[in-house]
Structures are given as C-alpha cells and as structure tokens.
PDB file of N, CA and C in Angstrom:
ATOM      1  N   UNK A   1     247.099  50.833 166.853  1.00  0.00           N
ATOM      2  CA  UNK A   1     247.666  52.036 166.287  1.00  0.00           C
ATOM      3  C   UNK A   1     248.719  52.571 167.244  1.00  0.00           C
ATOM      4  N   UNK A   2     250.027  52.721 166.687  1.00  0.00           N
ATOM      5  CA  UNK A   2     250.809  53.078 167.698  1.00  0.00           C
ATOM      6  C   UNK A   2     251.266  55.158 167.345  1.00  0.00           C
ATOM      7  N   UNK A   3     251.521  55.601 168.537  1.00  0.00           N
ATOM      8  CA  UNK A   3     251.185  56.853 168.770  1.00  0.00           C
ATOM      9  C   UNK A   3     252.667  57.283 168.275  1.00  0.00           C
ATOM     10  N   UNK A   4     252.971  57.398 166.947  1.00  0.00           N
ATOM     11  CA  UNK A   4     253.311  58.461 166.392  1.00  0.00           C
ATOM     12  C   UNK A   4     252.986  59.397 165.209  1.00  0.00           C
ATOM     13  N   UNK A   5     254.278  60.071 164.516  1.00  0.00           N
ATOM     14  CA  UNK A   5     253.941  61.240 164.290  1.00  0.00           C
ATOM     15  C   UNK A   5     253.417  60.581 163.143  1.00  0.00           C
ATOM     16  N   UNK A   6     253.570  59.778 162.399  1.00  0.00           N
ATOM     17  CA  UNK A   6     252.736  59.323 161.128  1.00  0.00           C
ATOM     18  C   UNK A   6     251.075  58.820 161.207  1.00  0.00           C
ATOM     19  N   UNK A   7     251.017  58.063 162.589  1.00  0.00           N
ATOM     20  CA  UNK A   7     249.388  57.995 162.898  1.00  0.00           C
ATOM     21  C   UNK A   7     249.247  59.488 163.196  1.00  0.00           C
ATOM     22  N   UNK A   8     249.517  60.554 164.110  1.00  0.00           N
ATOM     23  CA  UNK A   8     248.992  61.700 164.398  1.00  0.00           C
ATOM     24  C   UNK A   8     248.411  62.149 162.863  1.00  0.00           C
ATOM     25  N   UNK A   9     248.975  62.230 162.184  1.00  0.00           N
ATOM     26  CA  UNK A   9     249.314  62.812 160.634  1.00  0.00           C
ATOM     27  C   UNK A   9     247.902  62.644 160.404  1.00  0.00           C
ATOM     28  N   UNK A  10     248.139  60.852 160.092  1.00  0.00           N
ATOM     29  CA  UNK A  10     246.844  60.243 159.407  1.00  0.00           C
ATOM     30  C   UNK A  10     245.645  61.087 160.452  1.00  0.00           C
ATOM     31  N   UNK A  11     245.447  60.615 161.403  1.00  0.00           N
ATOM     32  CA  UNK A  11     244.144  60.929 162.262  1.00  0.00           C
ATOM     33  C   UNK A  11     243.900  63.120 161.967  1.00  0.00           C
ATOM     34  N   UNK A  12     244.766  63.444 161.797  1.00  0.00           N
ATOM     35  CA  UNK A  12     244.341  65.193 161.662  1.00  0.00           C
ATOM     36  C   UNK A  12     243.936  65.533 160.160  1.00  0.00           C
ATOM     37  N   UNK A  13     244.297  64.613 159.080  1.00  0.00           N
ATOM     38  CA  UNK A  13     244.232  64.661 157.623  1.00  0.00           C
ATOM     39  C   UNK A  13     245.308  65.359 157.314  1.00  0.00           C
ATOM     40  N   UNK A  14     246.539  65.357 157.473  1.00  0.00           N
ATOM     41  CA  UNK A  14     248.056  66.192 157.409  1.00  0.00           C
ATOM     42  C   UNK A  14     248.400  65.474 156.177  1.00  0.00           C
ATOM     43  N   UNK A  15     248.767  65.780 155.431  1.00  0.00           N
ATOM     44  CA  UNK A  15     249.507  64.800 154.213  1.00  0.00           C
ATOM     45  C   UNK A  15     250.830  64.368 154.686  1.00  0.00           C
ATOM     46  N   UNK A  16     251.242  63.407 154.272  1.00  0.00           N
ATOM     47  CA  UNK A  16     252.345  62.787 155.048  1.00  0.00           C
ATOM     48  C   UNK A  16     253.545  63.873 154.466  1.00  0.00           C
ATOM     49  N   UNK A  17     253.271  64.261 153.564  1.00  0.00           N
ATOM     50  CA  UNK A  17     254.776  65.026 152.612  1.00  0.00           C
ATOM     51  C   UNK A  17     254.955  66.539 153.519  1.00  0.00           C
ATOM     52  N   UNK A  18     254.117  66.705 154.106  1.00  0.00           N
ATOM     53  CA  UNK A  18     253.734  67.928 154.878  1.00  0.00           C
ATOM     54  C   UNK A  18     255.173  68.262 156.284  1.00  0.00           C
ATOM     55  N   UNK A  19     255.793  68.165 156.135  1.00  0.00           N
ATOM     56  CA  UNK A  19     256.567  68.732 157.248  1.00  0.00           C
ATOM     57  C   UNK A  19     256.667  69.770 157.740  1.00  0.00           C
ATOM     58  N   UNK A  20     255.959  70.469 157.549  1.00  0.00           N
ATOM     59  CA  UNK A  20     256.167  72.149 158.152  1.00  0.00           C
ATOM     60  C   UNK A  20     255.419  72.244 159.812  1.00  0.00           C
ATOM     61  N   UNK A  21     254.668  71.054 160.163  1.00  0.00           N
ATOM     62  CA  UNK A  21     254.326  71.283 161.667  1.00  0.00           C
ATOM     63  C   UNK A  21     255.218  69.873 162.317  1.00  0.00           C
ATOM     64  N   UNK A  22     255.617  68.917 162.147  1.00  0.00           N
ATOM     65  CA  UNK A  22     256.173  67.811 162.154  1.00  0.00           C
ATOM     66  C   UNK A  22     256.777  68.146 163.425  1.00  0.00           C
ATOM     67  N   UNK A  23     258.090  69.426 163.912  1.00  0.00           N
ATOM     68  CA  UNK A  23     258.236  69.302 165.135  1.00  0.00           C
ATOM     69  C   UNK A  23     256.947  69.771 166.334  1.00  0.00           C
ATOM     70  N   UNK A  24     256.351  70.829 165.935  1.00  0.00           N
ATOM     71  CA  UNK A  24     255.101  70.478 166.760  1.00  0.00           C
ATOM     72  C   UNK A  24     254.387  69.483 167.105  1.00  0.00           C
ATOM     73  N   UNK A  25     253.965  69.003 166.130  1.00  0.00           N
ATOM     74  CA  UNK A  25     253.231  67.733 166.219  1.00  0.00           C
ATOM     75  C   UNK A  25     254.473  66.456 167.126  1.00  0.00           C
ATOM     76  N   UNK A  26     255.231  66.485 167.053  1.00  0.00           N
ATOM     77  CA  UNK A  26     256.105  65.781 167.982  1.00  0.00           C
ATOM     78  C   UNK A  26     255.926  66.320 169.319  1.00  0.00           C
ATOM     79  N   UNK A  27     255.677  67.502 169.339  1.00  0.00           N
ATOM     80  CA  UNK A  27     255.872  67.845 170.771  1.00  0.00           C
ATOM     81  C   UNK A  27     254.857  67.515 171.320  1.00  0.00           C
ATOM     82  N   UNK A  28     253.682  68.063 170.518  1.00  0.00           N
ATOM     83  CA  UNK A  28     252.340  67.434 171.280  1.00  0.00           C
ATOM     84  C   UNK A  28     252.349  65.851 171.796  1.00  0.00           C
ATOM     85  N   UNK A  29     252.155  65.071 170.948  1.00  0.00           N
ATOM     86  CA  UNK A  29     252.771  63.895 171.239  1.00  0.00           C
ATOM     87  C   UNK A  29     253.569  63.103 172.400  1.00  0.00           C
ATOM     88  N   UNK A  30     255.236  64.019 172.537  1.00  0.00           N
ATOM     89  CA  UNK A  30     255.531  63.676 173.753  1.00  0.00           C
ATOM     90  C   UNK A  30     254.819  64.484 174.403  1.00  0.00           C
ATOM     91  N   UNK A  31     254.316  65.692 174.907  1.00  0.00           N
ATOM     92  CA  UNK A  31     253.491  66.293 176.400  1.00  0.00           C
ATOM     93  C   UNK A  31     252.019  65.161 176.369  1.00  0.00           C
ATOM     94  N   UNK A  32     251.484  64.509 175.761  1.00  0.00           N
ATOM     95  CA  UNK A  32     249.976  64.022 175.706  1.00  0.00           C
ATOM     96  C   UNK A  32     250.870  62.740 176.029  1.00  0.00           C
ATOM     97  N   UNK A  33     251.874  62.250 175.852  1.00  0.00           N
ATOM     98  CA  UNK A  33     252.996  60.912 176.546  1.00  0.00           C
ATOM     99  C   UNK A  33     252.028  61.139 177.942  1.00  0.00           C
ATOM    100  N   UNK A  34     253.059  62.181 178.387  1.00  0.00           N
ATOM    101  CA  UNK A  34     253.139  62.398 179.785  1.00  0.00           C
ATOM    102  C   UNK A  34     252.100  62.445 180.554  1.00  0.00           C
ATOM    103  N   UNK A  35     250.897  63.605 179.495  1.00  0.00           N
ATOM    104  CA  UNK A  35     249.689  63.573 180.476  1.00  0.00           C
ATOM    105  C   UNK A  35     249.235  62.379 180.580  1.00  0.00           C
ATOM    106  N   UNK A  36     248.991  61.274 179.533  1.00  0.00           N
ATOM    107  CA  UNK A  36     248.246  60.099 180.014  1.00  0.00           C
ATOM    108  C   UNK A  36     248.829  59.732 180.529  1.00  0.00           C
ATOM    109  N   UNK A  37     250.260  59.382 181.056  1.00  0.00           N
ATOM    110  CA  UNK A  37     250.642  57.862 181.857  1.00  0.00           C
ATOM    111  C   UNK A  37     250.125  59.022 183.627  1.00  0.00           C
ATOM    112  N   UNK A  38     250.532  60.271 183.646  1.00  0.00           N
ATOM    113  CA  UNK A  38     250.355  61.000 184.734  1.00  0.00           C
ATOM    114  C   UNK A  38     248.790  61.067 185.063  1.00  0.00           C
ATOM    115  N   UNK A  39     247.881  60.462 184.081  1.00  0.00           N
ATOM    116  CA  UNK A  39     246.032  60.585 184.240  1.00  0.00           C
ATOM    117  C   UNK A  39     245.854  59.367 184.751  1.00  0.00           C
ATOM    118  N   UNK A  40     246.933  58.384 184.471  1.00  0.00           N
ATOM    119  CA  UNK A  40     246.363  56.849 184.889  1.00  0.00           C
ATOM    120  C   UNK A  40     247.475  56.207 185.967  1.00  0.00           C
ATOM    121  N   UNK A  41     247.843  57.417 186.423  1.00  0.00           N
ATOM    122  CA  UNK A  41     248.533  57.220 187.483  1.00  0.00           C
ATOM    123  C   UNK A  41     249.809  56.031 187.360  1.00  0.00           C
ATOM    124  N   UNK A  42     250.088  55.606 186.479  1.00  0.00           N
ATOM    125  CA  UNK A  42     251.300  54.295 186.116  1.00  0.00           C
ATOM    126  C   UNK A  42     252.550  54.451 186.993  1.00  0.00           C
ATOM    127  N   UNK A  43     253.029  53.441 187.284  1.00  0.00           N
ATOM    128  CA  UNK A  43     254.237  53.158 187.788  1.00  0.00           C
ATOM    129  C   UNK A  43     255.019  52.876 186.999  1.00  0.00           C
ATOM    130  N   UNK A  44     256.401  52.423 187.420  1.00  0.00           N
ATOM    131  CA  UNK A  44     257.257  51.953 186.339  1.00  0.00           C
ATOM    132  C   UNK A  44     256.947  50.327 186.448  1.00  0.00           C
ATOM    133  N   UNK A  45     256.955  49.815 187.616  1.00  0.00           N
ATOM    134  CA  UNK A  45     256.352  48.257 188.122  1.00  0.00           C
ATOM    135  C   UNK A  45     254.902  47.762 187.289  1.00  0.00           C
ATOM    136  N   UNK A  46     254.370  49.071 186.515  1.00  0.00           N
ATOM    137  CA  UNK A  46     253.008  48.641 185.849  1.00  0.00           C
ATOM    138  C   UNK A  46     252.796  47.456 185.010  1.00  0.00           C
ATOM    139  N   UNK A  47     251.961  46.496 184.926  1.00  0.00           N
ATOM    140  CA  UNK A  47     252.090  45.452 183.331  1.00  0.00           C
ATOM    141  C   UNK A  47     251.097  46.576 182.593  1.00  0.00           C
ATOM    142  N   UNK A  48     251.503  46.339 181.066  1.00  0.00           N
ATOM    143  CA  UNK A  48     250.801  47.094 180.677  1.00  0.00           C
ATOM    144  C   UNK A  48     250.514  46.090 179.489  1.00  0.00           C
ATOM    145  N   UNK A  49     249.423  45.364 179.293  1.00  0.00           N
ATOM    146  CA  UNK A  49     249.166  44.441 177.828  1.00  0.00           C
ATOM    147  C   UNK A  49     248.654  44.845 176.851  1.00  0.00           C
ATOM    148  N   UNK A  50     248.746  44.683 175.509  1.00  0.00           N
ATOM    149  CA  UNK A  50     248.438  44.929 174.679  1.00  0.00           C
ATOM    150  C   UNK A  50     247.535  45.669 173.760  1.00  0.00           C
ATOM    151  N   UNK A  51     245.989  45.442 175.054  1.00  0.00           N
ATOM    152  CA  UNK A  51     244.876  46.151 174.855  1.00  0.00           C
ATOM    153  C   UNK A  51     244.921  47.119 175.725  1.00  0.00           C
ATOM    154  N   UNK A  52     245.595  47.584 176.536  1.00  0.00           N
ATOM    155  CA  UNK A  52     245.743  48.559 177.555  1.00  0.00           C
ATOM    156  C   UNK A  52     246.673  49.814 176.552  1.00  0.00           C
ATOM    157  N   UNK A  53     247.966  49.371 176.141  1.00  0.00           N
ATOM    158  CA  UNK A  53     248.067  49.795 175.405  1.00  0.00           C
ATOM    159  C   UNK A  53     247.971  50.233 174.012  1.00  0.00           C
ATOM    160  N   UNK A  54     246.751  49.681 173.248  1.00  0.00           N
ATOM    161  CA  UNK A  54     245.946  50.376 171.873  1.00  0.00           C
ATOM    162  C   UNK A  54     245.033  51.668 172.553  1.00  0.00           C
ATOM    163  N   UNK A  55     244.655  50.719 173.658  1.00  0.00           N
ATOM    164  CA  UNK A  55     243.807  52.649 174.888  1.00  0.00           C
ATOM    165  C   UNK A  55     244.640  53.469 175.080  1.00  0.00           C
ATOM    166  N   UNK A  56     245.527  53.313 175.825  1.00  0.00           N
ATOM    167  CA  UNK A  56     247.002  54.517 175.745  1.00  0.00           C
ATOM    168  C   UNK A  56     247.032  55.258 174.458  1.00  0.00           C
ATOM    169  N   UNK A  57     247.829  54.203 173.012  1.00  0.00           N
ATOM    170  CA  UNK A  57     248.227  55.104 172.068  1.00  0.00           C
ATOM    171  C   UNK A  57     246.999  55.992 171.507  1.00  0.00           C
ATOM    172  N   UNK A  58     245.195  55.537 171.515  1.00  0.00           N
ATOM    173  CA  UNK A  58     244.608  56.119 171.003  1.00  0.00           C
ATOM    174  C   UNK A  58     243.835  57.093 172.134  1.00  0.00           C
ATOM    175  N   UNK A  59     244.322  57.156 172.816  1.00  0.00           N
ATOM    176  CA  UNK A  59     244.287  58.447 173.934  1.00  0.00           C
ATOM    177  C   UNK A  59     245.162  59.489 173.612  1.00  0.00           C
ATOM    178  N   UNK A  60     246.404  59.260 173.387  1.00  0.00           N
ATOM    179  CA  UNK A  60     247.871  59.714 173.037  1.00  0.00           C
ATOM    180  C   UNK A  60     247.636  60.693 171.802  1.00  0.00           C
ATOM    181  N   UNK A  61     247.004  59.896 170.862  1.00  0.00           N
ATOM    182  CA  UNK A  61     246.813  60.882 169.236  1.00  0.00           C
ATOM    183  C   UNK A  61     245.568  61.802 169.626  1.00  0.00           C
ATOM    184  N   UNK A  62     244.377  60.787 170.126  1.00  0.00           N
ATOM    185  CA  UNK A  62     243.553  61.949 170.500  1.00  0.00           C
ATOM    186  C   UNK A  62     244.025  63.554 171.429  1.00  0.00           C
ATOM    187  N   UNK A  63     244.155  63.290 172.492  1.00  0.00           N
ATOM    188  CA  UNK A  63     245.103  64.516 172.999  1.00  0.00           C
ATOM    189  C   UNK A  63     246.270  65.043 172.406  1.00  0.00           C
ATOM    190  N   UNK A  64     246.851  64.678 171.528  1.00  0.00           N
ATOM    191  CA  UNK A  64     247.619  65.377 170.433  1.00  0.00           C
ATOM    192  C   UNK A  64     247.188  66.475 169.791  1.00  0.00           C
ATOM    193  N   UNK A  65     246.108  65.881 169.028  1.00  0.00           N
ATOM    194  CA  UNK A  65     245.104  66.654 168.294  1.00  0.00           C
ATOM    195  C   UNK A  65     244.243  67.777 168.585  1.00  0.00           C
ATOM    196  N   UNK A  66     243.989  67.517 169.978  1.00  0.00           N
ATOM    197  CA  UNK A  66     243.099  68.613 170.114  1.00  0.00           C
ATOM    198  C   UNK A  66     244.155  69.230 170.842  1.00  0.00           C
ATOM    199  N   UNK A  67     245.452  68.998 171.410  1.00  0.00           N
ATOM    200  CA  UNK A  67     246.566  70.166 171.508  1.00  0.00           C
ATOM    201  C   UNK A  67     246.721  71.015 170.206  1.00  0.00           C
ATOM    202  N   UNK A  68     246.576  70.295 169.450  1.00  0.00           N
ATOM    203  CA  UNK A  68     247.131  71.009 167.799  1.00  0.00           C
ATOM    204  C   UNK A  68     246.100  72.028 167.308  1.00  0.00           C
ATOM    205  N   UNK A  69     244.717  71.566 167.612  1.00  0.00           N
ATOM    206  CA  UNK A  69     243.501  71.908 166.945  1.00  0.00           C
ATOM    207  C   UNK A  69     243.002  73.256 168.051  1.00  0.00           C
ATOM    208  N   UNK A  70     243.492  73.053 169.215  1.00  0.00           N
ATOM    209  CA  UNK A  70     243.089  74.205 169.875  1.00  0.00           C
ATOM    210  C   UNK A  70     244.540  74.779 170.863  1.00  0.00           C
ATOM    211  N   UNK A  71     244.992  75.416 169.633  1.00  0.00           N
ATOM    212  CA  UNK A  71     246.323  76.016 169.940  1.00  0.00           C
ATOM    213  C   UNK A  71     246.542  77.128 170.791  1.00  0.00           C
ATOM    214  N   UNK A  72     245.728  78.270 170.817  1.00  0.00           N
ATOM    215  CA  UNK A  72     245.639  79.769 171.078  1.00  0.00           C
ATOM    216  C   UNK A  72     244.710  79.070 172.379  1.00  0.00           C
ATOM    217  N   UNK A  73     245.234  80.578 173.216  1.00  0.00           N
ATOM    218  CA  UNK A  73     244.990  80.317 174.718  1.00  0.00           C
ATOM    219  C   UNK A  73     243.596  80.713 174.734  1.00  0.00           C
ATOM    220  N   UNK A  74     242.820  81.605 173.578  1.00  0.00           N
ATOM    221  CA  UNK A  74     240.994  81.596 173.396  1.00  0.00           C
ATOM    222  C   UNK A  74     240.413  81.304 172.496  1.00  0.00           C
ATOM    223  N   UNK A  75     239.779  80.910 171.984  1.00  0.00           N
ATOM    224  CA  UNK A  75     238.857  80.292 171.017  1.00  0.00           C
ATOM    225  C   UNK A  75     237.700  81.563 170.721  1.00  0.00           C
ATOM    226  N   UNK A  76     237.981  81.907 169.692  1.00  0.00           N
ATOM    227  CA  UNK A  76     237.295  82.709 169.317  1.00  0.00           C
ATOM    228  C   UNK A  76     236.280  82.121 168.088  1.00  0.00           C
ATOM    229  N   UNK A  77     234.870  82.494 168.803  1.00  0.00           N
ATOM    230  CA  UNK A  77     233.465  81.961 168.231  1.00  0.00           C
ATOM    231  C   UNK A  77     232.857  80.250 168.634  1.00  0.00           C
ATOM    232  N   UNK A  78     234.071  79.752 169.127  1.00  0.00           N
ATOM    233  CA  UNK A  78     233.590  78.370 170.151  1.00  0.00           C
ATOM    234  C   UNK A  78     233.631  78.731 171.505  1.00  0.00           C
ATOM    235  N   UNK A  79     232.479  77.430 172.267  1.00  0.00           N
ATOM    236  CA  UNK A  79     232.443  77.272 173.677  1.00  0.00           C
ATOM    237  C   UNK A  79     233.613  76.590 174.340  1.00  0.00           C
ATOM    238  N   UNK A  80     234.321  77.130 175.242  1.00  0.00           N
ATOM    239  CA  UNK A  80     235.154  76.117 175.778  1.00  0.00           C
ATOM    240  C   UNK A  80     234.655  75.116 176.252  1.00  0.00           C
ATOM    241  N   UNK A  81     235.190  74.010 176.139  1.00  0.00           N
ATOM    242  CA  UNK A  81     234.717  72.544 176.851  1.00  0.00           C
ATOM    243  C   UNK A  81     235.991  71.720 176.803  1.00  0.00           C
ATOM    244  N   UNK A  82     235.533  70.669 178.137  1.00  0.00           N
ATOM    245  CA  UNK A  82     236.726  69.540 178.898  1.00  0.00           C
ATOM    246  C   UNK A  82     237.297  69.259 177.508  1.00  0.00           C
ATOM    247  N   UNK A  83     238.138  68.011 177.794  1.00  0.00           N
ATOM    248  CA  UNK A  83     238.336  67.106 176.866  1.00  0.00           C
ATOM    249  C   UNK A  83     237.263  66.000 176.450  1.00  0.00           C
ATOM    250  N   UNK A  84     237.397  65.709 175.114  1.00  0.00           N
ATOM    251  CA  UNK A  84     236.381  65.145 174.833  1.00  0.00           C
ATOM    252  C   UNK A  84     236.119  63.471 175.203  1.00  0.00           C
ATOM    253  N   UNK A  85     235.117  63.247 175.528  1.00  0.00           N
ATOM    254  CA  UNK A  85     234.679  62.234 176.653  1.00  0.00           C
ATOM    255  C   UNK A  85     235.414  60.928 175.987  1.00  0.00           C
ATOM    256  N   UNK A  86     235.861  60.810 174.674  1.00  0.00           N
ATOM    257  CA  UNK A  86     236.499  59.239 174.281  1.00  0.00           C
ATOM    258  C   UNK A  86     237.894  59.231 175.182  1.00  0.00           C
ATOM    259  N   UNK A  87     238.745  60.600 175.566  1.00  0.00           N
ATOM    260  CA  UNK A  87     239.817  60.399 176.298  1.00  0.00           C
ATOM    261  C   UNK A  87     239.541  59.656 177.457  1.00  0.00           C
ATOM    262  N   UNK A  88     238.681  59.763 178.085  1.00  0.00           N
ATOM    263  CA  UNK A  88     238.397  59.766 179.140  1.00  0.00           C
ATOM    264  C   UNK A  88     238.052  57.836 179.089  1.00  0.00           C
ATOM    265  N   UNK A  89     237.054  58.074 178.533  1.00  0.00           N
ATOM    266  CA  UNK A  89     236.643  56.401 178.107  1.00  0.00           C
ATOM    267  C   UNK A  89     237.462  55.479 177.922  1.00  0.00           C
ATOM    268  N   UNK A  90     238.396  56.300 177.248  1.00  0.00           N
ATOM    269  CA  UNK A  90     239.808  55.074 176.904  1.00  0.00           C
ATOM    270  C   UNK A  90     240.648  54.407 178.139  1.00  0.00           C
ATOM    271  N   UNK A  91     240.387  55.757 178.463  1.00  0.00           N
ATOM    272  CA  UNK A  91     241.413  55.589 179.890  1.00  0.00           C
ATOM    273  C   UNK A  91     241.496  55.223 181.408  1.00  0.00           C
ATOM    274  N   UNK A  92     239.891  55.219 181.486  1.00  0.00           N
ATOM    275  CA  UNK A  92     239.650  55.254 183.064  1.00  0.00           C
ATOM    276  C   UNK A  92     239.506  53.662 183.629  1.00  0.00           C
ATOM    277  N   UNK A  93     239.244  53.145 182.509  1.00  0.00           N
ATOM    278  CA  UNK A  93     239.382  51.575 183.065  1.00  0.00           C
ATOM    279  C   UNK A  93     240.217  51.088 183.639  1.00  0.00           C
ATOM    280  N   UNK A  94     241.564  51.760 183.274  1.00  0.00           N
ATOM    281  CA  UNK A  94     243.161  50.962 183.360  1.00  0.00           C
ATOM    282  C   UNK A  94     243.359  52.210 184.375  1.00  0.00           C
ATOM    283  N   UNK A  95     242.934  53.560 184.822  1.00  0.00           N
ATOM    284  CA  UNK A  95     242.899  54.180 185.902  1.00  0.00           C
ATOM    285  C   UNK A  95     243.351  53.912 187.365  1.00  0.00           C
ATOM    286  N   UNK A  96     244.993  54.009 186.999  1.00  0.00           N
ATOM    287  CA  UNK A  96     245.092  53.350 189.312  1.00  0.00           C
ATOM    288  C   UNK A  96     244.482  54.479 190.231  1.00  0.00           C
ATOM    289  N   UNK A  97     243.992  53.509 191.366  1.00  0.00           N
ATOM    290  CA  UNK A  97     243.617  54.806 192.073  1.00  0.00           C
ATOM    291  C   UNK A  97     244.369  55.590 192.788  1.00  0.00           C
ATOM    292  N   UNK A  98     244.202  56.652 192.885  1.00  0.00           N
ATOM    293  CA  UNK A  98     245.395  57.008 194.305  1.00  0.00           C
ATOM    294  C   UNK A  98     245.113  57.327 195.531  1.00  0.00           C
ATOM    295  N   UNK A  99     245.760  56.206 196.335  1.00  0.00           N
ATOM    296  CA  UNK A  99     245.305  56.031 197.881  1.00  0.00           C
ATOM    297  C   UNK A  99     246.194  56.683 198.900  1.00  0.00           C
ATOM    298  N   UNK A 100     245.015  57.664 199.572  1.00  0.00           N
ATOM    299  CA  UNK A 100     245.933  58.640 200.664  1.00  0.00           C
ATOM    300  C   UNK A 100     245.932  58.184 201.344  1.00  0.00           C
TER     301      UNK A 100
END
C-alpha cells in the first residue's frame, strides 16, 4: 500500500469524491513523511527494500490518521494515550540506532 492521499482516504472511510479535507489530509501525510523517516533514524545512503517499505507506507497512513482523528490540542471525554503500538511495531525493526 503506498502512502497516499487515496490510500489515506480508503483507510479513514473518506469517500473518494470527498475533497473538502484533501489538503489536510496531504499535509498530514507529508508531516507523518517526516516523522517516520526522523523515528527510524534513515540516511540518505539507506537501502530501503520493498518490505521495509510496505512498514514505512503503513506507518505513514497510520500516523496520518490519528493526526486527522485527533485534531484539537484536548480530547474531550477520552484518555490521552502514546501512539498506537502497530506504529511502533512497524517500525522498530528497520530502527537505526543512534550511536553517541
């Protein structure tokens, strides 16, 4: 699944005809870019294969989503909590470390 705005779509239940959040939802998108390659520490020298990247893009929509889904800076009548543990799962395998 590659991480754009038409998978985001699909994965939130957005109807595709729906454009009225489309530049949001782009934005999320590129900032959740950034946070993952900046969570897994990547270089530009990185290989990145095929299955590394289906973990990326479905890290990518996931953190999209819950940018989208938890918009407002409080949540009113939910508990705050991390991100949810599949980000994490996706990602920590392919995780460089960083050595001081």
């Amino acid at each position: 699944m590659d991480a754009n705005l038409t998978n985001l779509k699909l994965h939130l239940n957005i109807d595709s005809g729906d454009t009225l959040d489309d530049t949001l939802l782009n934005n999320y998108l590129g900032i959740a870019t950034i946070g993952v390659n900046n969570y897994l520490n990547f270089t530009t020298g990185d290989t990145i294969t095929s299955d590394i990247q289906s973990s990326i893009n479905s890290a990518i929509i996931l953190l999209s989503s819950h940018y989208y889904s938890n918009r407002n800076m409080v949540s009113m009548g939910n508990n705050a909590s991390d991100m949810p543990y599949t980000f994490k799962f996706l990602l920590d395998f392919y995780k460089n470390p960083i050595v001081q």
